[in-house]
Every structure is written in structure tokens, then in C-alpha cells.
Protein backbone atom coordinates (compact mmCIF):
# COMPACT_ATOMS: atom_id res chain seq x y z
CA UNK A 1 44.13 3.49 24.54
CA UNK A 2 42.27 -0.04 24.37
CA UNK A 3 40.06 1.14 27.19
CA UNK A 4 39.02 4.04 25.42
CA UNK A 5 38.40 2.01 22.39
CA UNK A 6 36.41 -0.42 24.55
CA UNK A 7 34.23 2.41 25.94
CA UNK A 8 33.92 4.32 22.39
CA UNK A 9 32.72 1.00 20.88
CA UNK A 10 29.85 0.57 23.82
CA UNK A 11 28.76 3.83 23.50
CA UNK A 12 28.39 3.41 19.64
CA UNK A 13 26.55 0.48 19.77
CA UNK A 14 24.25 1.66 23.00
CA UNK A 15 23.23 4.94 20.52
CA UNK A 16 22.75 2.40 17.27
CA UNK A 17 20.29 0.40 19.30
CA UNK A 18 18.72 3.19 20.81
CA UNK A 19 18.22 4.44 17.39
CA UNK A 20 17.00 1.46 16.35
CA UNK A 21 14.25 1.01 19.00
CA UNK A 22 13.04 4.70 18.56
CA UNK A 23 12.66 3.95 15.15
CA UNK A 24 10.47 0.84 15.37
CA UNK A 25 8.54 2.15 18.64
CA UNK A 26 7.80 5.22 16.24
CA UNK A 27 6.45 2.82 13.48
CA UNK A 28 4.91 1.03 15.99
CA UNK A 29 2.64 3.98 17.17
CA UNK A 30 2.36 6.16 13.70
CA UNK A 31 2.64 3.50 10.94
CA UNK A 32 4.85 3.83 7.45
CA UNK A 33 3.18 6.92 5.10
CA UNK A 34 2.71 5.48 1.84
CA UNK A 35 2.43 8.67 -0.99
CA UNK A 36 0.61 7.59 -3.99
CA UNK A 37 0.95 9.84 -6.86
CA UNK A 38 0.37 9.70 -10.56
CA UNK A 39 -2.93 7.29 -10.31
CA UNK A 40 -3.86 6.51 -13.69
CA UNK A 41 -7.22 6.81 -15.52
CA UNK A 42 -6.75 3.99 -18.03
CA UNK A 43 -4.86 0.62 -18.43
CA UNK A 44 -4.94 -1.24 -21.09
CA UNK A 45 -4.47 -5.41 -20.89
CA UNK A 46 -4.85 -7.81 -23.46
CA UNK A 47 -5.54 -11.06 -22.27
CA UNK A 48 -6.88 -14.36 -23.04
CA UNK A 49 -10.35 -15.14 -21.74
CA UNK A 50 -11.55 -15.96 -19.39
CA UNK A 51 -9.63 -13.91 -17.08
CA UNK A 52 -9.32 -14.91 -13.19
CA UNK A 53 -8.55 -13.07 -10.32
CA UNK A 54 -7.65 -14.75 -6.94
CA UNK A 55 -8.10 -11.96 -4.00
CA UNK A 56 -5.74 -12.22 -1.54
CA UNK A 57 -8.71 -13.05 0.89
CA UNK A 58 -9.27 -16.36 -1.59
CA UNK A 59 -12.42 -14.98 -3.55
CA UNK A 60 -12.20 -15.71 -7.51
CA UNK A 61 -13.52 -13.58 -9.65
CA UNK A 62 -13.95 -14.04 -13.25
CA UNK A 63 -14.42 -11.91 -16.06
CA UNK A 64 -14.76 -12.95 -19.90
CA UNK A 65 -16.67 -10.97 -22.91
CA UNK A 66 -18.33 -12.14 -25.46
CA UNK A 67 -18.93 -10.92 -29.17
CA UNK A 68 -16.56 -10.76 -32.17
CA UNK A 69 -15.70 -6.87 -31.38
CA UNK A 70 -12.21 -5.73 -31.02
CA UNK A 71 -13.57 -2.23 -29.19
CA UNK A 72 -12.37 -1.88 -25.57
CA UNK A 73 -14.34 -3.64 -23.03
CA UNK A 74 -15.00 -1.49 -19.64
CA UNK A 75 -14.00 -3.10 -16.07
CA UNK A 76 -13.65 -1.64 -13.01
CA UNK A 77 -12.53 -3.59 -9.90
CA UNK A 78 -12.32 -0.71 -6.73
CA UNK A 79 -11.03 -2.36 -3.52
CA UNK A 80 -12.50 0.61 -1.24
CA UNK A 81 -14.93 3.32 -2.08
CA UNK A 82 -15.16 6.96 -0.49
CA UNK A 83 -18.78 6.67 1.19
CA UNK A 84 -19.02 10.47 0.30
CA UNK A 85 -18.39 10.85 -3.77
CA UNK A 86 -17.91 7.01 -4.37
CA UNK A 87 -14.71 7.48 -5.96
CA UNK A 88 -12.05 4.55 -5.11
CA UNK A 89 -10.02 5.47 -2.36
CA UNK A 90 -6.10 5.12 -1.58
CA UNK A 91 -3.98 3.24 0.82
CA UNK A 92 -2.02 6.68 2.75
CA UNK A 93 -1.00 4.84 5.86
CA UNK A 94 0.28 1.21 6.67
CA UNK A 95 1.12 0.32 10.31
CA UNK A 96 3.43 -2.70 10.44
CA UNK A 97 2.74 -4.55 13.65
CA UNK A 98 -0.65 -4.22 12.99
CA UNK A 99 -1.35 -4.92 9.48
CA UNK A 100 -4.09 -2.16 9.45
CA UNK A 101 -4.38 0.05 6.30
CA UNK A 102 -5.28 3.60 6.75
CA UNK A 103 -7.26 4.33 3.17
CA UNK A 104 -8.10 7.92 2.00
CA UNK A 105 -10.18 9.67 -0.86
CA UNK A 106 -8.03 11.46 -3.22
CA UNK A 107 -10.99 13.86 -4.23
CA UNK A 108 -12.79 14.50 -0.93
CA UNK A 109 -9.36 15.20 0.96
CA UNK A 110 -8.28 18.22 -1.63
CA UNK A 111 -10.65 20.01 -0.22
């Protein structure tokens, strides 16, 4: 009985880390699918001015407006543009050894 325990407890644990290793060498080669969904049109932030934002490559940008109006003031900050329509694009594919991000254009790619 212990000797079958013994060999029933290798085998598990031979299968769990061949699991394992499949699932990273799969990674590995096709990256994690990221599924963005529900992107919205409009957010709205109220801030104090000036505002400040640190990229993550260390580039500050600043924006601040000027004027007593309480109207909404347009920004738009797009990390990646689709070189076909110019729409900003989405992050579909991350591959984790690599760091590479795989970006795609929600409007060209319905078609």
C-alpha cells in the first residue's frame, strides 16, 4: 500500500509539472489575449490645474486651461494610432517573457 502511494504521488506531481511547463511554454510562444470591450467615448475628470502626467517611459506632460468657463474642455491623449483611419488602437495581445504588446484597431479589424 505505501508503495503504491509513493508511486501515485510521483505520478501526480510528474503530470502537475508537466502541466505547468506546457502552460508557460504555450505563453511563451502565443502570449496572454487581452479582450477589451466596452471602450468608452467620454470621461469626465475634475481636477485641479495644472494637471501632470508622468509616462511610464519618464516624459511629463502637462495640461492646464485657462479662462473663467465652466464648459468642458476637450483632451485627447492616444498612446497608438491605426495608420489606416487614425483611430486609437487597442492592446489584444501581451506576451510575458517578452514584454511586447500586440496593438489592434477596433474599427479597421470589424471589417
Amino acid at each position: 500500500m505505501d508503495r503504491a502511494l509513493r508511486w501515485a504521488t510521483l505520478i501526480a506531481v510528474v503530470v502537475l509539472v508537466g502541466a505547468a511547463l506546457s502552460i508557460l511554454f504555450l505563453l511563451g510562444r502565443e502570449g496572454a489575449t487581452l479582450r477589451v470591450t466596452g471602450i468608452p467615448t467620454e470621461i469626465t475628470l475634475r481636477m485641479v490645474e495644472p494637471v501632470q502626467l508622468v509616462m511610464p517611459d519618464g516624459t511629463h506632460l502637462e495640461a492646464s486651461v485657462s479662462g473663467t468657463t465652466a464648459l468642458p474642455v476637450e483632451l485627447s491623449l492616444d498612446l497608438a494610432t491605426c495608420p489606416t483611419c487614425g483611430e486609437p488602437m487597442v492592446p489584444v495581445r501581451y506576451h510575458l517573457f517578452t514584454g511586447e504588446i500586440e496593438w489592434a484597431c477596433p474599427h479597421c479589424d470589424d471589417d
